[in-house]
N, C-alpha and C. Protein backbone atom coordinates (compact mmCIF):
# COMPACT_ATOMS: atom_id res chain seq x y z
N UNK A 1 -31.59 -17.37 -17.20
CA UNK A 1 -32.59 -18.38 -17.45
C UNK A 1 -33.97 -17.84 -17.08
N UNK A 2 -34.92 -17.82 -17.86
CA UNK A 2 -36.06 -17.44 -17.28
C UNK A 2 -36.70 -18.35 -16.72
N UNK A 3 -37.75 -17.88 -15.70
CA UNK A 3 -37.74 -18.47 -14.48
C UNK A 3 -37.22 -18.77 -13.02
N UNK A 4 -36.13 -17.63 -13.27
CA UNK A 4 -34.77 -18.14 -12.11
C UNK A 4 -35.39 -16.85 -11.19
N UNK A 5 -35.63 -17.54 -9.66
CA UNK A 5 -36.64 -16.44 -8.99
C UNK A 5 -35.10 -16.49 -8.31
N UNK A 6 -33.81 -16.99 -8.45
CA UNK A 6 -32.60 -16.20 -7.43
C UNK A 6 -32.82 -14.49 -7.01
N UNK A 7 -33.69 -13.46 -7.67
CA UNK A 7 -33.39 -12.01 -7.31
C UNK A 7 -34.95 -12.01 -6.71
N UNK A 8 -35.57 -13.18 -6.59
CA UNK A 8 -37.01 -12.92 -6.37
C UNK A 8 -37.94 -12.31 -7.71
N UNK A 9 -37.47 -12.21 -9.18
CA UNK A 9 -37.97 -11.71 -10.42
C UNK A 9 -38.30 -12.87 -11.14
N UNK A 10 -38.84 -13.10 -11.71
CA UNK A 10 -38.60 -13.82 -13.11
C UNK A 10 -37.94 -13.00 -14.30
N UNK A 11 -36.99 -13.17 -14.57
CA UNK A 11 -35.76 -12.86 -15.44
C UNK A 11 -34.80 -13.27 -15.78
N UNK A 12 -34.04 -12.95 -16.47
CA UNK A 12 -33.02 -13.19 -17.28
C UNK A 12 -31.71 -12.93 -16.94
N UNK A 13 -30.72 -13.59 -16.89
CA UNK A 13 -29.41 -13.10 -16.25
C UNK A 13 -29.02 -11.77 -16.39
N UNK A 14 -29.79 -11.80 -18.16
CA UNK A 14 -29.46 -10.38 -18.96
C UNK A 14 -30.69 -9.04 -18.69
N UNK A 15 -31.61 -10.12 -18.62
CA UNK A 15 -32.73 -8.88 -17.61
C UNK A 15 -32.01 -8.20 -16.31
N UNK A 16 -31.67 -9.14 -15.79
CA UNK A 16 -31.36 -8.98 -14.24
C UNK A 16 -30.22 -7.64 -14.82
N UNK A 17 -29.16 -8.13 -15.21
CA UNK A 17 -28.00 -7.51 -15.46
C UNK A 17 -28.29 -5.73 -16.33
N UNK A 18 -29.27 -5.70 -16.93
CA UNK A 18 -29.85 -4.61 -17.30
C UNK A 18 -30.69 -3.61 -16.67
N UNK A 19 -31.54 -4.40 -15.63
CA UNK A 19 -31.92 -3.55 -14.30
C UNK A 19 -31.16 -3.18 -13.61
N UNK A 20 -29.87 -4.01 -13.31
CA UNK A 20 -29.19 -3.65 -11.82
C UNK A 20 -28.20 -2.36 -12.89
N UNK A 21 -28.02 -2.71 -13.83
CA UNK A 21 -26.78 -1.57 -14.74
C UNK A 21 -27.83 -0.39 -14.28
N UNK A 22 -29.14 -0.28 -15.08
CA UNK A 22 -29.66 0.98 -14.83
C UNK A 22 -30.30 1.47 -13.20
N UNK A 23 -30.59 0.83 -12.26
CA UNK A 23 -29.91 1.02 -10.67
C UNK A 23 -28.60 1.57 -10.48
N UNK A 24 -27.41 1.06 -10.72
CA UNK A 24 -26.71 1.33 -10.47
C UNK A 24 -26.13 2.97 -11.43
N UNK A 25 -26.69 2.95 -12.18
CA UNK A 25 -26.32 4.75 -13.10
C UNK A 25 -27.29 5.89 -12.41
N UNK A 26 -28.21 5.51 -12.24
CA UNK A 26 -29.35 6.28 -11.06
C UNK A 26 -28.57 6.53 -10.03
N UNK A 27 -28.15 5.44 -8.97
CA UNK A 27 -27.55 5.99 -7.72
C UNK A 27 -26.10 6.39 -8.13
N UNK A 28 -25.41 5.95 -9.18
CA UNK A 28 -24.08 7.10 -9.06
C UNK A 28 -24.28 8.96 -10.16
N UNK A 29 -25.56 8.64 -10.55
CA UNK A 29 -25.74 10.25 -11.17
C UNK A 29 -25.83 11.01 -9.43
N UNK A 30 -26.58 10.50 -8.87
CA UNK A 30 -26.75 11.42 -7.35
C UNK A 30 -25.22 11.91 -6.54
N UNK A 31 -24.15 10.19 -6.44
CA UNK A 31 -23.21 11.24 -6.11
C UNK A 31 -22.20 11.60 -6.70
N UNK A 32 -22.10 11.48 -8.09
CA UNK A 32 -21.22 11.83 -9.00
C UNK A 32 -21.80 13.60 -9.18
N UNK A 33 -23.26 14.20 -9.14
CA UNK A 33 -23.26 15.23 -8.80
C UNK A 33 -22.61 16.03 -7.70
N UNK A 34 -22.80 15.64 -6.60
CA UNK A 34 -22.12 15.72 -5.31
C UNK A 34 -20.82 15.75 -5.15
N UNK A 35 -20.47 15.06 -5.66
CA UNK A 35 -18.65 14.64 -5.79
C UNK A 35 -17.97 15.91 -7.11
N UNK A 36 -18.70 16.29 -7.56
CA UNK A 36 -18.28 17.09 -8.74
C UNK A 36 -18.20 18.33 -8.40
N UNK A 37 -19.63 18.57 -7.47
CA UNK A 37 -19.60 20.19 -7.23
C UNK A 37 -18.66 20.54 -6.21
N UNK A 38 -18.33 19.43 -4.82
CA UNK A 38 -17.57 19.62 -4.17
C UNK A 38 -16.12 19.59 -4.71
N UNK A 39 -16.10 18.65 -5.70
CA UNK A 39 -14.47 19.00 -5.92
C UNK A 39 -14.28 20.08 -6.75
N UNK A 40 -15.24 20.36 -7.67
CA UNK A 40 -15.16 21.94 -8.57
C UNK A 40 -14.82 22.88 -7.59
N UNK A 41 -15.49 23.14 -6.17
CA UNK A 41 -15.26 24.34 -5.34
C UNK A 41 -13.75 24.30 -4.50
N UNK A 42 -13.33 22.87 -4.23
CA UNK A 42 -11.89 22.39 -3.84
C UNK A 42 -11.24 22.96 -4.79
N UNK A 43 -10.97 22.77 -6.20
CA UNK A 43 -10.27 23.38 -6.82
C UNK A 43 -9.70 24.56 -6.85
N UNK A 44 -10.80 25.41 -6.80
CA UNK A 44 -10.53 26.96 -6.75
C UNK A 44 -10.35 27.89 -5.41
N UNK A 45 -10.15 27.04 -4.01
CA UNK A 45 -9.19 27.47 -3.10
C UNK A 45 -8.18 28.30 -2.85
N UNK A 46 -7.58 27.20 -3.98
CA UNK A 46 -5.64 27.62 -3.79
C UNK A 46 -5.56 28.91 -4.53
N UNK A 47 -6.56 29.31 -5.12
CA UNK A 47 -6.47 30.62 -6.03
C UNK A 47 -6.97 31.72 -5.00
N UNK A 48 -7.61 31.65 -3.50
CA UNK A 48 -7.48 32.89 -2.98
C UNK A 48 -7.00 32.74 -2.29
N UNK A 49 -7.19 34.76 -1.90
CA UNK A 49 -6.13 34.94 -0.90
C UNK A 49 -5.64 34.50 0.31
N UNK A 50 -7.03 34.14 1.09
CA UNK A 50 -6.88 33.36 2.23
C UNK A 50 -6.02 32.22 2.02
N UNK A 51 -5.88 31.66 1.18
CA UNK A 51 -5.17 30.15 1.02
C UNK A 51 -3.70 30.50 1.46
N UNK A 52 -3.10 31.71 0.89
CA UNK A 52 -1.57 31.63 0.94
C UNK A 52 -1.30 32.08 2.61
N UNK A 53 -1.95 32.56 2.93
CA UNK A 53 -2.12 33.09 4.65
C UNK A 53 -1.97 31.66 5.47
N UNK A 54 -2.93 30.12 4.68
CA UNK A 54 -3.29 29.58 5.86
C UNK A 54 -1.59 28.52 6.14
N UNK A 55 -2.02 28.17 7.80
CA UNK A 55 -0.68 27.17 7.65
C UNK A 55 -0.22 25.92 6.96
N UNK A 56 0.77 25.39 7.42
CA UNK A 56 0.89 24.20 6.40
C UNK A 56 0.24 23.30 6.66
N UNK A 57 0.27 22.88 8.09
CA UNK A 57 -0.76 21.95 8.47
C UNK A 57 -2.34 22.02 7.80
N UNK A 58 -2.67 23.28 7.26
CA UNK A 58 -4.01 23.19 6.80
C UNK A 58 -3.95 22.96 5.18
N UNK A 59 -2.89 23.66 5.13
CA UNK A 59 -2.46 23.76 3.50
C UNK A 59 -2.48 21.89 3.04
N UNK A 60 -1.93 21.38 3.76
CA UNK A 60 -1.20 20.05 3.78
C UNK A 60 -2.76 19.08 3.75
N UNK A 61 -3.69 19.46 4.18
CA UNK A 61 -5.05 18.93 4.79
C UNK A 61 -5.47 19.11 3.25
N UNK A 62 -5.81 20.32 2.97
CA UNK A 62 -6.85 20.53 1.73
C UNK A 62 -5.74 19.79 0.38
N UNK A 63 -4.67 19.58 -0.01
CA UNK A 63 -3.81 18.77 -0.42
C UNK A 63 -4.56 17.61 -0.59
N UNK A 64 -4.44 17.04 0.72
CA UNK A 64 -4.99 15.63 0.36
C UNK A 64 -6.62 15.74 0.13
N UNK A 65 -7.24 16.45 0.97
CA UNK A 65 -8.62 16.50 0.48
C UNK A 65 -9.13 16.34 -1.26
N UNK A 66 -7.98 17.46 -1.84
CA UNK A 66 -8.12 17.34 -3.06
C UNK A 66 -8.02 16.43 -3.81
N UNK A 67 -6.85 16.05 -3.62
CA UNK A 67 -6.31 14.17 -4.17
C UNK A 67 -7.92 13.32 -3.87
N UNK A 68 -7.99 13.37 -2.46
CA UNK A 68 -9.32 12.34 -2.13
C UNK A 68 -10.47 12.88 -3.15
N UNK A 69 -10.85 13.98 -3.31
CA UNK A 69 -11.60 14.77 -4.25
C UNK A 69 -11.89 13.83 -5.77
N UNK A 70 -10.64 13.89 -5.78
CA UNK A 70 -10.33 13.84 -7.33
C UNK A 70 -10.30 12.12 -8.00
N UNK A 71 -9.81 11.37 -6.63
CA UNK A 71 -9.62 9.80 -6.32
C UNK A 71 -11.08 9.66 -6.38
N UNK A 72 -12.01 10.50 -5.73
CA UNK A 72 -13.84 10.04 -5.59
C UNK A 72 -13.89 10.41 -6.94
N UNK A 73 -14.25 11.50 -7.64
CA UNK A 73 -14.49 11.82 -8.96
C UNK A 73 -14.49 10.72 -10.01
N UNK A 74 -13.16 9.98 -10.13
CA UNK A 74 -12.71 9.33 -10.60
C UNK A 74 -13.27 8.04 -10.49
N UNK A 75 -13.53 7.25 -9.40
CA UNK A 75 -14.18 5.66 -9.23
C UNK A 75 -15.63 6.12 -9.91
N UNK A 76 -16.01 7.10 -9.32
CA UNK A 76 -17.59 7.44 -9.82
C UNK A 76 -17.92 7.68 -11.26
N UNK A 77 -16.66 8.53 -11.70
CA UNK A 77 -17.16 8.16 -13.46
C UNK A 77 -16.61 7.07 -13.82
N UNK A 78 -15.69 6.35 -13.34
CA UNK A 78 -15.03 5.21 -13.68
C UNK A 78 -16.09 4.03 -14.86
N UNK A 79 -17.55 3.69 -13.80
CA UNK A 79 -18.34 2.66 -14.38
C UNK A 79 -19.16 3.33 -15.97
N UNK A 80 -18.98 4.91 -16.27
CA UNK A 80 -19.66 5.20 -17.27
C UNK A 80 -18.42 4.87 -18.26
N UNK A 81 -17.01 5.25 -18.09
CA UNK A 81 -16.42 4.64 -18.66
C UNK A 81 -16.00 3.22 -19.28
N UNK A 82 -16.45 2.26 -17.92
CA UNK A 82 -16.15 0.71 -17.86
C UNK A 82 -17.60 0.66 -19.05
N UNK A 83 -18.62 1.00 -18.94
CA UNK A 83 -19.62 0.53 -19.73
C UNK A 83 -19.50 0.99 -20.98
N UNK A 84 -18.95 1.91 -21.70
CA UNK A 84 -18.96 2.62 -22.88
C UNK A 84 -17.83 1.38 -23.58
N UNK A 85 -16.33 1.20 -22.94
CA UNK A 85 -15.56 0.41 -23.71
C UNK A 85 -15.77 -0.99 -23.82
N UNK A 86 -16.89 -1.63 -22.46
CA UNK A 86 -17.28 -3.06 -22.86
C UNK A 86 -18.49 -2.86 -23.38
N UNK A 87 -19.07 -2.17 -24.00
CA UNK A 87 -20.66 -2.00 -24.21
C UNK A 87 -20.15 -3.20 -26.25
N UNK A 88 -21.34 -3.78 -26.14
CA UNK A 88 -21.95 -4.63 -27.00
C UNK A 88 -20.65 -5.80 -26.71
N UNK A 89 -19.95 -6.59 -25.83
CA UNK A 89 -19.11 -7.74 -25.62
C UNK A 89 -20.20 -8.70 -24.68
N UNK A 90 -20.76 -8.24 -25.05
CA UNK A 90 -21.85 -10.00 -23.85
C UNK A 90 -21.58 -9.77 -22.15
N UNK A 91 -21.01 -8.93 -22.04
CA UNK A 91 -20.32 -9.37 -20.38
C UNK A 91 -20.71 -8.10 -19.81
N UNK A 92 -22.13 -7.89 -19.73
CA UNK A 92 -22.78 -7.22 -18.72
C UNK A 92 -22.91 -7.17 -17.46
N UNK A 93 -22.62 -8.86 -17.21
CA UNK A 93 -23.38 -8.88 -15.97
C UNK A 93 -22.12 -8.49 -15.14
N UNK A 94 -20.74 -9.07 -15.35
CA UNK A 94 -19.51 -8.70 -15.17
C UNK A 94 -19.39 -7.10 -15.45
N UNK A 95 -19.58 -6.32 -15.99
CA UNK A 95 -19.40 -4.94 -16.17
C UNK A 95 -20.18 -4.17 -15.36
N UNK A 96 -21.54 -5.16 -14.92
CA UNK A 96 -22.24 -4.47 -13.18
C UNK A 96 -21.55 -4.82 -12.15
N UNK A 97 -20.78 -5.95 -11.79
CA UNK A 97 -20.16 -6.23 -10.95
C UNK A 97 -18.97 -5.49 -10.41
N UNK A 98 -18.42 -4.85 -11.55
CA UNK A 98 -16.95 -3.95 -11.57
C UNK A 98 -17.69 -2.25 -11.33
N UNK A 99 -18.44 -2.24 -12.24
CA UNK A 99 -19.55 -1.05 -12.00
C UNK A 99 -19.38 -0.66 -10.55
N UNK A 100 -20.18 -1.51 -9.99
CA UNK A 100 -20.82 -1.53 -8.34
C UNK A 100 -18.94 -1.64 -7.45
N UNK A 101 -18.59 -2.25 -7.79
CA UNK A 101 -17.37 -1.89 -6.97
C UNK A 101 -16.41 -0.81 -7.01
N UNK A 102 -16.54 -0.20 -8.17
CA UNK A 102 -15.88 1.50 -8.36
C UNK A 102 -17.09 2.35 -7.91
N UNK A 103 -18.58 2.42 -7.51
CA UNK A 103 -19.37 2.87 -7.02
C UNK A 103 -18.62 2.88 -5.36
N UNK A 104 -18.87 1.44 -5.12
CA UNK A 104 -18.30 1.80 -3.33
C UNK A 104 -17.04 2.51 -3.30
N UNK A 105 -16.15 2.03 -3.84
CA UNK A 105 -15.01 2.49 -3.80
C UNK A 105 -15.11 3.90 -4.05
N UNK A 106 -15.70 4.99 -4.76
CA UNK A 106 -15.86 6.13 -4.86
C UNK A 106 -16.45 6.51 -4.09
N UNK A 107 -17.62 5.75 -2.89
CA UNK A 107 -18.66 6.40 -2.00
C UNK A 107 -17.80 6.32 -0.80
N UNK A 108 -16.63 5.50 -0.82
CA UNK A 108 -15.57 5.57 0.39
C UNK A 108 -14.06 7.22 0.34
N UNK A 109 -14.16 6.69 -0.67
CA UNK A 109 -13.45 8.46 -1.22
C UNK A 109 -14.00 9.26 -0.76
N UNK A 110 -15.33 9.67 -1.46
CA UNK A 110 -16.19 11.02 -0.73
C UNK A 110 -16.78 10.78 0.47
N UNK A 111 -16.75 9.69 1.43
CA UNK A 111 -16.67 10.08 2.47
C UNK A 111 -15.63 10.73 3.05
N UNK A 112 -14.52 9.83 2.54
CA UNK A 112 -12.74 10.67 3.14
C UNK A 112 -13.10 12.11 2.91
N UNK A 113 -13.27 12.37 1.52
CA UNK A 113 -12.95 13.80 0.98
C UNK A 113 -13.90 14.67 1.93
N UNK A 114 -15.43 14.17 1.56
CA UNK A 114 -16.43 15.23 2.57
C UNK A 114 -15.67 15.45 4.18
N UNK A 115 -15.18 14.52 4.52
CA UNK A 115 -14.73 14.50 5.93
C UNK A 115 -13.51 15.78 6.45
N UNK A 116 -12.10 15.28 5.38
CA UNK A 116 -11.71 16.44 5.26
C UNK A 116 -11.93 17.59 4.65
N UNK A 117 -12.82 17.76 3.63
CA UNK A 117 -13.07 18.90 4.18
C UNK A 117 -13.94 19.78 4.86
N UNK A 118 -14.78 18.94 5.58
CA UNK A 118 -15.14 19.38 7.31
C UNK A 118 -14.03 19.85 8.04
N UNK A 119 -13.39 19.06 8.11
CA UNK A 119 -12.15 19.35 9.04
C UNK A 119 -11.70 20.52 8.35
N UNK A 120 -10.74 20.71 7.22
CA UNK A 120 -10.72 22.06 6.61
C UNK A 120 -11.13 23.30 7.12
N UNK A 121 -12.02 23.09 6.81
CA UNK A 121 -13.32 24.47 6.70
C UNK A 121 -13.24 24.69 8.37
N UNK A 122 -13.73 23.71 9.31
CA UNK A 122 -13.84 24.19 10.50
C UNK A 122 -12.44 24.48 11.52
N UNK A 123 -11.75 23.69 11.14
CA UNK A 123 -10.06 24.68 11.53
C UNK A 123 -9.85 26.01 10.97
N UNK A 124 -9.85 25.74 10.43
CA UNK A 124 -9.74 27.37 9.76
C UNK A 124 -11.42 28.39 10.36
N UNK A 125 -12.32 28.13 10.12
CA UNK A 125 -13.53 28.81 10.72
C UNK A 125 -13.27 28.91 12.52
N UNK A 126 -12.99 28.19 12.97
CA UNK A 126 -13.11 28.13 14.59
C UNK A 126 -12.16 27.96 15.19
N UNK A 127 -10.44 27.76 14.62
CA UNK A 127 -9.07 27.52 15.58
C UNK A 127 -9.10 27.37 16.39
N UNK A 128 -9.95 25.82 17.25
CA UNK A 128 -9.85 25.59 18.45
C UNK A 128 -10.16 24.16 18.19
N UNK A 129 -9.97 24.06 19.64
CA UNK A 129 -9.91 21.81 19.45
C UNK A 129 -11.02 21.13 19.28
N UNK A 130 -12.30 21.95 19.28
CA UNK A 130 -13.81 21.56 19.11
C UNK A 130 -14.01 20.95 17.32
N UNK A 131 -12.91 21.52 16.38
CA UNK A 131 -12.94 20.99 15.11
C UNK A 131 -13.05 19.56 15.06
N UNK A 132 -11.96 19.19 15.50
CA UNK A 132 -12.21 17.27 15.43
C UNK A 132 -13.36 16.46 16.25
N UNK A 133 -13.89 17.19 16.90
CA UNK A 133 -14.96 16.73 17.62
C UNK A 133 -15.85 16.59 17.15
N UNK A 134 -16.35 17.73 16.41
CA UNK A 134 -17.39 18.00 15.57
C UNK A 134 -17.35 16.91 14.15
N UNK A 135 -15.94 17.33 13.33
CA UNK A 135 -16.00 16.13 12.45
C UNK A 135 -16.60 14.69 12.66
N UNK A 136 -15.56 14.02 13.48
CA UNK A 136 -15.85 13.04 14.45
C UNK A 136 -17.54 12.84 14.76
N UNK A 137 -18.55 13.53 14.88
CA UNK A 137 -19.67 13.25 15.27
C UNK A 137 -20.53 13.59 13.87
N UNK A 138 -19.54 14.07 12.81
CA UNK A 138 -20.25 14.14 11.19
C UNK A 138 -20.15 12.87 10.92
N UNK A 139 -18.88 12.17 10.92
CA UNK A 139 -18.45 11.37 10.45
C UNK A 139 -19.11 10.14 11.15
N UNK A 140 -19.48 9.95 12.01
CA UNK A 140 -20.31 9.20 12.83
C UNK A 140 -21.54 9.17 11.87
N UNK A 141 -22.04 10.30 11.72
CA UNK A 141 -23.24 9.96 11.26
C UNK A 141 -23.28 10.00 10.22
N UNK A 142 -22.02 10.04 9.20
CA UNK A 142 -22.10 9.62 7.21
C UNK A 142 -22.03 8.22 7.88
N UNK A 143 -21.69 7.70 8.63
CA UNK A 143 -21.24 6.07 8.62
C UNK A 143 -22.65 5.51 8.86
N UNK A 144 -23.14 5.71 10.03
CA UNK A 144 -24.52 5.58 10.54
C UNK A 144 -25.51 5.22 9.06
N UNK A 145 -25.51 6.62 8.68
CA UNK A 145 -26.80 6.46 7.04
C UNK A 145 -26.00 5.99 6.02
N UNK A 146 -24.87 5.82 5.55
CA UNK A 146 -24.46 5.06 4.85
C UNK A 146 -24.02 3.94 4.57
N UNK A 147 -23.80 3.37 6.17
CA UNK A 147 -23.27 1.98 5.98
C UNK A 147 -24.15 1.12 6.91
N UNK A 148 -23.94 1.72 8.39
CA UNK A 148 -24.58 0.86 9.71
C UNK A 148 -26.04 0.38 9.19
N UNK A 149 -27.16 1.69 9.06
CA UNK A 149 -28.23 1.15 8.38
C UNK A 149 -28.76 0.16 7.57
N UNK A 150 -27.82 0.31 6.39
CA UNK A 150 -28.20 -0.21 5.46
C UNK A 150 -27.81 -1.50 5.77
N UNK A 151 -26.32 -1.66 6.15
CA UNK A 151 -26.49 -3.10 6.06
C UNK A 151 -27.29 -3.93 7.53
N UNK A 152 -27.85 -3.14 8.32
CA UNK A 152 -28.27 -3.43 9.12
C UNK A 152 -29.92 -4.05 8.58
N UNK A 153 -30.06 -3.11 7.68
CA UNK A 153 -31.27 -3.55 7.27
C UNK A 153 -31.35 -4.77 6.08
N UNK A 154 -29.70 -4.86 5.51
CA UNK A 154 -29.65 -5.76 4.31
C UNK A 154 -29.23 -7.20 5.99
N UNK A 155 -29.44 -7.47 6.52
CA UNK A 155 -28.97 -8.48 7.64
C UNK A 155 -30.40 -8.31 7.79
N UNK A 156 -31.10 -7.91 8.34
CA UNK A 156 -32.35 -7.52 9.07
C UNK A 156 -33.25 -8.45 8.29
N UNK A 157 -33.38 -8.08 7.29
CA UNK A 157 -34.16 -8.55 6.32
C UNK A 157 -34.21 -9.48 5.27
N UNK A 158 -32.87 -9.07 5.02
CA UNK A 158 -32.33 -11.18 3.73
C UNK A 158 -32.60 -12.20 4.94
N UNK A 159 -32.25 -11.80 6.10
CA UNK A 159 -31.88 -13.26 6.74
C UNK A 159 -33.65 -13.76 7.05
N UNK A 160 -34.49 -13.29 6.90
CA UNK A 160 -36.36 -13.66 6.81
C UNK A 160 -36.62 -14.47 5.89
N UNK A 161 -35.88 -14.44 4.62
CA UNK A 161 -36.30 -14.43 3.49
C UNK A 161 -36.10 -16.78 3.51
């Protein structure tokens, strides 16, 4: 309806729904890059030599890393897909809504995935118990800038309004 200041705009459900679509393809080009190059380099692991050397326990780690890899990859192109097969059906605003939830859902993957393979890389780099520690204080701080903040600041600040 125009006139509807609900987003604070004057716009259109379909305005609205056409800004937030192109928001939302902006922030998943950033980590659908990210998510791609890391799982491109996951891939090609198991092809050296070091790989067949390492133990199972690590073997068993980059396993799932990969899966998680491939599980992020996947939610993140998911919405270019969701938009191509509903594109011209009226139900945009619904196709941002599903959009944005295979976005989180993929930004929760590549946290898993980035995480293990921190862990990965630094077991194998340093064979000592300081690996999980270190993760542990990465992982602290993907949570920190990715979640604590923000919604600290989405609380902080809607609730003024």
């Amino acid at each position: 309806m125009p006139g509807d200041n609900a987003a604070g705009r004057d716009e259109t459900v379909e305005e609205r729904a056409d800004r937030q679509w192109q928001e939302l393809i902006q922030e998943i080009r950033v980590a659908q890059t990210g998510v791609q190059i890391l799982f491109g380099f996951l891939l090609t692991v198991v092809f050296t030599p070091i790989f067949h050397g390492l133990e199972q326990a690590d073997k068993t780690i980059y396993i799932v890393t990969v899966v998680l890899g491939s599980l992020a990859t996947g939610a993140l192109i998911g919405p270019v897909a969701f938009h191509r097969i509903v594109s011209g059906r009226r139900i945009k605003p619904k196709a941002v809504t599903w959009a944005a939830r295979l976005t989180f859902a993929g930004l929760l993957l590549l946290l898993a995935t980035c995480t293990a393979a921190l862990f990965l890389v630094l077991r194998v780099a340093t064979h000592n118990a300081l690996a999980p520690w270190l993760v542990g204080g990465v992982l602290a701080w993907y949570l920190l800038c990715w979640f604590a903040l923000p919604l600290w600041a989405r609380i902080r600040y809607t609730a003024e309004r």
